[in-house]
N, C-alpha and C. Protein backbone atom coordinates (compact mmCIF):
# COMPACT_ATOMS: atom_id res chain seq x y z
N UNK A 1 10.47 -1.51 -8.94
CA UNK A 1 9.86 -2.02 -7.73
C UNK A 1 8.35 -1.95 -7.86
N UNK A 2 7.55 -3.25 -7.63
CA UNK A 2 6.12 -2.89 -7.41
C UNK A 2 6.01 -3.87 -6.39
N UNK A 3 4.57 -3.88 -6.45
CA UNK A 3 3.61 -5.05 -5.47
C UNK A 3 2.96 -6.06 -6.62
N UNK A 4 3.11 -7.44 -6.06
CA UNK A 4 2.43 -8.42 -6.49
C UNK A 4 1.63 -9.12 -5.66
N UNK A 5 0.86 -9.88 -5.96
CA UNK A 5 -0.01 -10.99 -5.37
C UNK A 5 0.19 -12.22 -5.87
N UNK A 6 0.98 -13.22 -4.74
CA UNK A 6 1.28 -14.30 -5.40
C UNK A 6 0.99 -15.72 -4.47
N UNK A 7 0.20 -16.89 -5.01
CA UNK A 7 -0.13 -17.45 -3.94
C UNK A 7 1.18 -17.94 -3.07
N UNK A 8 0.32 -19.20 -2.10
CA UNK A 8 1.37 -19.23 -1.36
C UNK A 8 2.10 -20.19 -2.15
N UNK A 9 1.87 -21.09 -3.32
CA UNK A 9 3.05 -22.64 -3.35
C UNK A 9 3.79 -20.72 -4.92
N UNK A 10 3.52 -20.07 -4.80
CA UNK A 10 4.38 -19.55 -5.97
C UNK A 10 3.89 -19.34 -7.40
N UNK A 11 2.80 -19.82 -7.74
CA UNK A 11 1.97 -19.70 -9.06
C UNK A 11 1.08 -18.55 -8.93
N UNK A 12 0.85 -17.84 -10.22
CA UNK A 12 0.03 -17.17 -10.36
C UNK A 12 0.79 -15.51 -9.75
N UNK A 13 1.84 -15.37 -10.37
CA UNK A 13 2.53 -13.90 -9.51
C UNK A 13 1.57 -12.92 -10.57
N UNK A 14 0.63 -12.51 -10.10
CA UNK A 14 0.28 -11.31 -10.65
C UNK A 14 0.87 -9.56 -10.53
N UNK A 15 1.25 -8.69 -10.87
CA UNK A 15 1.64 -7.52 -10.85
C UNK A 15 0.79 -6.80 -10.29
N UNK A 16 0.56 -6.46 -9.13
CA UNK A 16 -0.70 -4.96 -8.55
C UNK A 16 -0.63 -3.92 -9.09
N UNK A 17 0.60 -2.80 -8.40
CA UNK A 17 0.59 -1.37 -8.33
C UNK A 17 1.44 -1.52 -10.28
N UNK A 18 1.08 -0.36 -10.36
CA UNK A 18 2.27 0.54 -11.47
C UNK A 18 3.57 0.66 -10.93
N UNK A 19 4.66 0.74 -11.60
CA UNK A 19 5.87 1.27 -10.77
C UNK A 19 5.77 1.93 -10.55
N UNK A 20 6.65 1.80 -9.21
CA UNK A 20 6.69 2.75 -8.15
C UNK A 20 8.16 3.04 -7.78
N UNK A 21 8.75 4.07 -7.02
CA UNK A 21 9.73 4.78 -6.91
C UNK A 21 10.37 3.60 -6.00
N UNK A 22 9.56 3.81 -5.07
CA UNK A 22 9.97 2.23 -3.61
C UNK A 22 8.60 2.25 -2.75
N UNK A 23 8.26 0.65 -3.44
CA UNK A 23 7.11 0.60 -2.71
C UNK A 23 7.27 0.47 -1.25
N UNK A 24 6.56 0.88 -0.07
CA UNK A 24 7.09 0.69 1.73
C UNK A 24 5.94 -0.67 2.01
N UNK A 25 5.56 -0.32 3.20
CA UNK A 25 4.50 -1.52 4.02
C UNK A 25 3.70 -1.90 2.63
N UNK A 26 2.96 -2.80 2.92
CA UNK A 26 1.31 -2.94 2.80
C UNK A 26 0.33 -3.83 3.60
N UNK A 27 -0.38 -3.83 4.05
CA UNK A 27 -1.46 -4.57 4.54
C UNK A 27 -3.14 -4.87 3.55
N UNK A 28 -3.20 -5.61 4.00
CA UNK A 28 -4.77 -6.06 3.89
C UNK A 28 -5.79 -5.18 4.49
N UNK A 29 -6.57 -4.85 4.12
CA UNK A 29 -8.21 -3.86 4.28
C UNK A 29 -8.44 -5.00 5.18
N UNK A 30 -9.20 -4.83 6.29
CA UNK A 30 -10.08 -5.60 7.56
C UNK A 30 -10.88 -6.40 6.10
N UNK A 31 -11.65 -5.91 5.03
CA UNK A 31 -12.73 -6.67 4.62
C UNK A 31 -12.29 -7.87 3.32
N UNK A 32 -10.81 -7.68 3.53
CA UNK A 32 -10.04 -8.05 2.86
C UNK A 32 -10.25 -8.11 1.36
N UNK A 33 -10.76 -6.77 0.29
CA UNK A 33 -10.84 -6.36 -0.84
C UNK A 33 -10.04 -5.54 -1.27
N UNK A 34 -9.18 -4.71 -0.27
CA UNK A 34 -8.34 -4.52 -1.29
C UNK A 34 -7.33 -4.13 -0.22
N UNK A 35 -6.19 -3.27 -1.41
CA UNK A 35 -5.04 -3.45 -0.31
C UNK A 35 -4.12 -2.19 -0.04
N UNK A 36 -3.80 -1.95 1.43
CA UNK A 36 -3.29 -0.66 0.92
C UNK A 36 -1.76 -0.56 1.12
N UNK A 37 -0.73 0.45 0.70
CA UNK A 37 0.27 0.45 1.04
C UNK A 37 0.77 1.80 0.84
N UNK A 38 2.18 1.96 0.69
CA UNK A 38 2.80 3.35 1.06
C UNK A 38 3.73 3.36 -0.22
N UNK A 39 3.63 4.08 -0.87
CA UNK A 39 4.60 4.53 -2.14
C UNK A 39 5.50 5.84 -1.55
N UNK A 40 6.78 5.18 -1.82
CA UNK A 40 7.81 6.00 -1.02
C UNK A 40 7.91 7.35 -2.28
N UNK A 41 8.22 8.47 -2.32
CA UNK A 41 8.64 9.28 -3.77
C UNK A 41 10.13 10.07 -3.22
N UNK A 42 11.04 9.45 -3.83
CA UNK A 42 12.70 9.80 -3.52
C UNK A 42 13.17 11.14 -4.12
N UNK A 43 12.13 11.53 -5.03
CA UNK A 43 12.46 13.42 -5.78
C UNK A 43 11.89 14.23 -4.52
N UNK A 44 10.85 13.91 -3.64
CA UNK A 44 10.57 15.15 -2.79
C UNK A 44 10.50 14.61 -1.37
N UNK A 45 10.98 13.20 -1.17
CA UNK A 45 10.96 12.50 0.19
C UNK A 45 9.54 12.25 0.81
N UNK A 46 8.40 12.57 -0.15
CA UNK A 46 6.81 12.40 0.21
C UNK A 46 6.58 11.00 0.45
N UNK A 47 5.47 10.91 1.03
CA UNK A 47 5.13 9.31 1.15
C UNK A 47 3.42 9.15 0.87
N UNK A 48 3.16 8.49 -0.12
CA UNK A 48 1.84 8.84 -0.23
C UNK A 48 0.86 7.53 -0.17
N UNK A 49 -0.46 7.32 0.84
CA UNK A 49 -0.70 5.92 0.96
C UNK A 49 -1.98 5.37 0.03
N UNK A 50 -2.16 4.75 -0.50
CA UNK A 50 -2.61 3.84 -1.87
C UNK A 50 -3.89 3.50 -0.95
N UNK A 51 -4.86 2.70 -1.52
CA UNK A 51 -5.52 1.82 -1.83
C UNK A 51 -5.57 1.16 -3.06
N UNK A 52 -5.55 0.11 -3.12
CA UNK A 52 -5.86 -0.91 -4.68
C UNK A 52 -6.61 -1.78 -4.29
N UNK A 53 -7.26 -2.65 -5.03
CA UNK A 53 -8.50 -3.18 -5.66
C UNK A 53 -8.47 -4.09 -6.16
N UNK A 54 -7.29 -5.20 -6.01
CA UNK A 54 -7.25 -6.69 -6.73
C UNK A 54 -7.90 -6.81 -8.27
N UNK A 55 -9.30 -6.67 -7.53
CA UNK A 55 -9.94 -7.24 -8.40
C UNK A 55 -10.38 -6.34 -9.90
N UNK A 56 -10.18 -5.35 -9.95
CA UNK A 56 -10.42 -4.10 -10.77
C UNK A 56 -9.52 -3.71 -10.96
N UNK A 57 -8.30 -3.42 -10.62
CA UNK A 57 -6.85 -2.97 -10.79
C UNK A 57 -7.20 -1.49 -10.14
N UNK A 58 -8.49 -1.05 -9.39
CA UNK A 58 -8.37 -0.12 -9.41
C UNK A 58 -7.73 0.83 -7.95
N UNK A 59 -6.73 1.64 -8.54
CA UNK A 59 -5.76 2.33 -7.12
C UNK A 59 -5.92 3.96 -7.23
N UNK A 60 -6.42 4.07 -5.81
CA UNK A 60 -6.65 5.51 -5.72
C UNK A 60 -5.78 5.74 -4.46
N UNK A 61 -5.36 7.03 -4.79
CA UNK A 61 -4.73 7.83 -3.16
C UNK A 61 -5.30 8.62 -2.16
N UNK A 62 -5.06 7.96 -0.79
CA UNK A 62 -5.67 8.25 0.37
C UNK A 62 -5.66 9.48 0.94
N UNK A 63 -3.95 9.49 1.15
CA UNK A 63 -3.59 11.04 1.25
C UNK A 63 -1.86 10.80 1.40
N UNK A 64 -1.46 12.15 1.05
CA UNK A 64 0.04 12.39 1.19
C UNK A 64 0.58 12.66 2.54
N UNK A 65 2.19 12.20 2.71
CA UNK A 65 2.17 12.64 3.81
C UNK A 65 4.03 12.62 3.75
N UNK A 66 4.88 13.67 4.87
CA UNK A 66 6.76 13.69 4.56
C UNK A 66 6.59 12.45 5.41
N UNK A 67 6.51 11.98 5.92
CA UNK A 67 7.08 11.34 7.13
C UNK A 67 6.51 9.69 7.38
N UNK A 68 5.40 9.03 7.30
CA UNK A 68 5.25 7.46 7.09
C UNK A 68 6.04 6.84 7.22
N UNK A 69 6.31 5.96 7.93
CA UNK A 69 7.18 5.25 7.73
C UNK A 69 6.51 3.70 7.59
N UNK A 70 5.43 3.05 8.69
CA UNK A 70 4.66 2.30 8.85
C UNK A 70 3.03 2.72 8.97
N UNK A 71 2.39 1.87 8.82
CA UNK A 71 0.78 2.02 9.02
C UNK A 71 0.01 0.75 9.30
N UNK A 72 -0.99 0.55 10.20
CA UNK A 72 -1.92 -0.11 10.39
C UNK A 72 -3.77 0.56 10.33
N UNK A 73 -4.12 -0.79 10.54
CA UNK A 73 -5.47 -0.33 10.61
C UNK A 73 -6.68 -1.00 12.07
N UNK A 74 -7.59 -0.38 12.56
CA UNK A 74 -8.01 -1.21 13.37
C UNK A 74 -8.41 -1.86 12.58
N UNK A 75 -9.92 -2.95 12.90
CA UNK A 75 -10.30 -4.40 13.17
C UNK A 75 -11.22 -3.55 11.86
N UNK A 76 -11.92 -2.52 11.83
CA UNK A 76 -13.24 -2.42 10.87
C UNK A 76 -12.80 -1.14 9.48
N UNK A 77 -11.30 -1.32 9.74
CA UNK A 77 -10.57 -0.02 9.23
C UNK A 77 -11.77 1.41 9.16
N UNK A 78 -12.09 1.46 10.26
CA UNK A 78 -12.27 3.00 9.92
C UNK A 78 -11.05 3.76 10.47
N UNK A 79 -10.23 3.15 11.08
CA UNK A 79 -8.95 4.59 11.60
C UNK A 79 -7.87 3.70 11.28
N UNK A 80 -6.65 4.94 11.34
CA UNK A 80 -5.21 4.01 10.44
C UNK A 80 -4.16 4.74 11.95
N UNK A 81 -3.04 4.27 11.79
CA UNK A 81 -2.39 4.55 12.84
C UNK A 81 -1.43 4.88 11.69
N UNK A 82 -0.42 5.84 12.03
CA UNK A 82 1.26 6.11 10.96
C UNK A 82 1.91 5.61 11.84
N UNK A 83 3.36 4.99 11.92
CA UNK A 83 4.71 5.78 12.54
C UNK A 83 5.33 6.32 11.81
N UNK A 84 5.87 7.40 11.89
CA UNK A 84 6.68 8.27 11.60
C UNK A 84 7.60 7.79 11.27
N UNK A 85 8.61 8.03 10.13
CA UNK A 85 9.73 7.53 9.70
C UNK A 85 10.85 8.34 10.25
N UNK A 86 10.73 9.91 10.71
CA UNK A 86 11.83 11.05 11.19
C UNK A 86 12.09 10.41 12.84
């Protein structure tokens, strides 16, 4: 399971993340550069949320968390909202 970026008529499926256990949500950054989402991990039930970088391949982690289930962001992403998956 990963994340791709693929336009809309279907050309050009590029590969994002590394594999992943089960990738969850993702959304778009407000500034729309990069992208974040939720990597599920099924050995300890953690959920840990990404940023990536299209354009650099580059993906760093935000923070860990048991429970994620969904996430948003406001309008200028400085704050993220969870729901809880429990």
């Amino acid at each position: 399971d990963t994340l791709h970026l693929v336009n809309y008529d279907g050309a050009s499926d590029k590969r994002l993340a590394k594999s992943t256990t089960a990738p969850g949500s993702a959304i778009w950054s407000p500034d729309g550069r990069s992208i974040l989402y939720l990597q599920v991990q099924e050995t300890d039930n953690g959920v840990i949320l990404h940023e990536l970088i299209p354009d650099s391949m580059q993906d760093r982690v935000i923070t860990r968390t048991t429970s994620y289930g969904n996430f948003a962001s406001n309008v200028d992403g400085s704050v993220l909202v969870a729901a809880s998956k429990s």
